[in-house]
Every structure is written in C-alpha cells, then in structure tokens.
C-alpha atoms as a PDB file:
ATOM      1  CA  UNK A   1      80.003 125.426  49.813  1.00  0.00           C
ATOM      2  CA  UNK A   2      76.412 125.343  49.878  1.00  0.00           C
ATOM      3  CA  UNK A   3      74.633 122.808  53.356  1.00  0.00           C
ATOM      4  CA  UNK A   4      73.955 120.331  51.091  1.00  0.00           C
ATOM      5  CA  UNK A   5      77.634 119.859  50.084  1.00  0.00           C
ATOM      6  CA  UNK A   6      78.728 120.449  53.679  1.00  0.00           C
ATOM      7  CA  UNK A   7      76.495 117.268  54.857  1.00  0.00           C
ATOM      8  CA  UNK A   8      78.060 115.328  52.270  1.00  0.00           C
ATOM      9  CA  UNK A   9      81.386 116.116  53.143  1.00  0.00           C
ATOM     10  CA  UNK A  10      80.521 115.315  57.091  1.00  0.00           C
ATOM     11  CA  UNK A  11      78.791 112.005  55.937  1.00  0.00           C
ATOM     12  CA  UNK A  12      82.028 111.225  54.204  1.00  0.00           C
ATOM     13  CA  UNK A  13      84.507 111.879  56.756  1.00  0.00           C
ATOM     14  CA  UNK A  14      82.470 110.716  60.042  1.00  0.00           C
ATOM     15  CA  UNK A  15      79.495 108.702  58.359  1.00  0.00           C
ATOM     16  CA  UNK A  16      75.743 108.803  58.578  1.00  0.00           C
ATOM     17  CA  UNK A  17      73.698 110.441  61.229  1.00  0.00           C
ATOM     18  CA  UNK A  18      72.812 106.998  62.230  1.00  0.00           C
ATOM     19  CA  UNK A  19      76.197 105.737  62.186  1.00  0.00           C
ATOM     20  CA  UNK A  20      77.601 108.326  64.470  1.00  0.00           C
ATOM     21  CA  UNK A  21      74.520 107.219  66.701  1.00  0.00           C
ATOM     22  CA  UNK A  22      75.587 103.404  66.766  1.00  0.00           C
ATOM     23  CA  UNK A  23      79.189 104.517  67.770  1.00  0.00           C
ATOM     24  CA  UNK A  24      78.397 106.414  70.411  1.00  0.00           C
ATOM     25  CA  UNK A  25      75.198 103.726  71.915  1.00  0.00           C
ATOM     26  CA  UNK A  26      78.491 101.329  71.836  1.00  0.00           C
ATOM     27  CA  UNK A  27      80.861 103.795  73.455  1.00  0.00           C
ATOM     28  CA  UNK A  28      78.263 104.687  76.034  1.00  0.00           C
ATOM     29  CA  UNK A  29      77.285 100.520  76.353  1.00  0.00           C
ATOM     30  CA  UNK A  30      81.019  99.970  76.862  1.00  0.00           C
ATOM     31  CA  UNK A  31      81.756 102.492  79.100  1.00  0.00           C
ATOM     32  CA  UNK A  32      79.285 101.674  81.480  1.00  0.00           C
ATOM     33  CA  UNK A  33      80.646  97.633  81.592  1.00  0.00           C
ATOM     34  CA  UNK A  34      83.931  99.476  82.260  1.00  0.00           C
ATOM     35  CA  UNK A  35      83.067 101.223  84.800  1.00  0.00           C
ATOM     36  CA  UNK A  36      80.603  98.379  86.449  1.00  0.00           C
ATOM     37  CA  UNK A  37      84.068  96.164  86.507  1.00  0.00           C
ATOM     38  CA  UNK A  38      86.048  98.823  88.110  1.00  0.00           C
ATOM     39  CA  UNK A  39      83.768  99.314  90.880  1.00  0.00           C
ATOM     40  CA  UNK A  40      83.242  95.782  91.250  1.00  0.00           C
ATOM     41  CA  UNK A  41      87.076  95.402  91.595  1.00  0.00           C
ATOM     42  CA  UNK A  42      87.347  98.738  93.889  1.00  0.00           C
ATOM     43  CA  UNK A  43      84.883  97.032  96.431  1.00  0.00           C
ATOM     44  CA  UNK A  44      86.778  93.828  96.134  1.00  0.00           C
ATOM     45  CA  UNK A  45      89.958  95.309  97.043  1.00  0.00           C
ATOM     46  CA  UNK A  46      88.225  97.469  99.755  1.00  0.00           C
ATOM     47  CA  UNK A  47      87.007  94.108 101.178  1.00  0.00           C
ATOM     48  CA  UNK A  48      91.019  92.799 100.861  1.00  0.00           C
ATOM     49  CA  UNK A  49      92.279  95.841 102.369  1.00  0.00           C
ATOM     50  CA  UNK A  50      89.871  95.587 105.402  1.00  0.00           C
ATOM     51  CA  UNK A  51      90.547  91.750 105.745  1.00  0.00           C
ATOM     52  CA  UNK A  52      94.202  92.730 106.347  1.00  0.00           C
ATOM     53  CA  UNK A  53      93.949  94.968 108.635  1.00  0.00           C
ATOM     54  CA  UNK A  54      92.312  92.878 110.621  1.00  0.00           C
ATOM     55  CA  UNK A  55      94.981  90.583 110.512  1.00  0.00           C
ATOM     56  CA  UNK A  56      97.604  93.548 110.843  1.00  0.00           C
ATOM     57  CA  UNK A  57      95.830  94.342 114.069  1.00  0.00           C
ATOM     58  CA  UNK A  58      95.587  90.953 114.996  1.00  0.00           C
ATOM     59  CA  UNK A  59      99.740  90.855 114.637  1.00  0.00           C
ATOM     60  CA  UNK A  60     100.483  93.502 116.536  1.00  0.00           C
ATOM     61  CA  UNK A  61      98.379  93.242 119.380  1.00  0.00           C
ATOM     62  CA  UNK A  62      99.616  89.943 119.449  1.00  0.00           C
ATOM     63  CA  UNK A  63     103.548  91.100 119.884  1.00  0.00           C
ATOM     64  CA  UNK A  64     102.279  93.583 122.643  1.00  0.00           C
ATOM     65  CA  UNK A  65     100.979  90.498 124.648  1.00  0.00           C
ATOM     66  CA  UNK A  66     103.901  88.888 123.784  1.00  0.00           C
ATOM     67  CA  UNK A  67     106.029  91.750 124.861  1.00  0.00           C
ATOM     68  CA  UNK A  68     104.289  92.574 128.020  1.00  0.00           C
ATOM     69  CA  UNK A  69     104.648  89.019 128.897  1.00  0.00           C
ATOM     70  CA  UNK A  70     107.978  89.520 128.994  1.00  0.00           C
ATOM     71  CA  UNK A  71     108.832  93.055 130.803  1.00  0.00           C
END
C-alpha cells in the first residue's frame, strides 16, 4: 500500500485533516467549560463547607457554655 492509498484509507476511517481538527477545537472548547464548572462548583462547596463549620463551632462552643453553666 503505497502513502497515497494509506491517506485515503485514514481519511475514510477518521475523516479529513480538517475534520479531525474541528473535533478536537470542540473537545478542547468543551473540556475547558467542563472544567470552568467544576471549579466553579469546588469553590462553591468550599464556601458551604466553611459556612458550616462555622456554625459547627458555633454549636459546640455553645453546649460547653451550656455545660459549664451547669457543673
């Protein structure tokens, strides 16, 4: 099988140089809004997380003055 007939039989199977190009720009494209949304939603949940420990803190020390009021 000579190049010529190689590159045809690539163009048939995966498509034109150009095509393969367009697939991957779009892979690339929506990889990148993946990954902007996951980071988006990692620092959202890093705010949540924070928020409740707060709270969680808040709770606790709490029962302690409650407790020592007690003793």
């Amino acid at each position: 099988m000579n190049l010529e007939e190689r590159m045809t039989a690539i163009e048939k199977a995966y498509g034109t140089q150009s095509d393969l190009m367009r697939e991957l720009r779009n892979a690339v494209t929506v990889t990148g809004e993946w990954l902007a949304q996951q980071e988006a939603e990692r620092r959202e949940h890093a705010e949540l997380m924070k928020n409740l420990d707060v709270r969680i803190a808040d709770l606790v020390s709490g029962f302690g003055a409650l407790i020592a009021r007690y003793k």
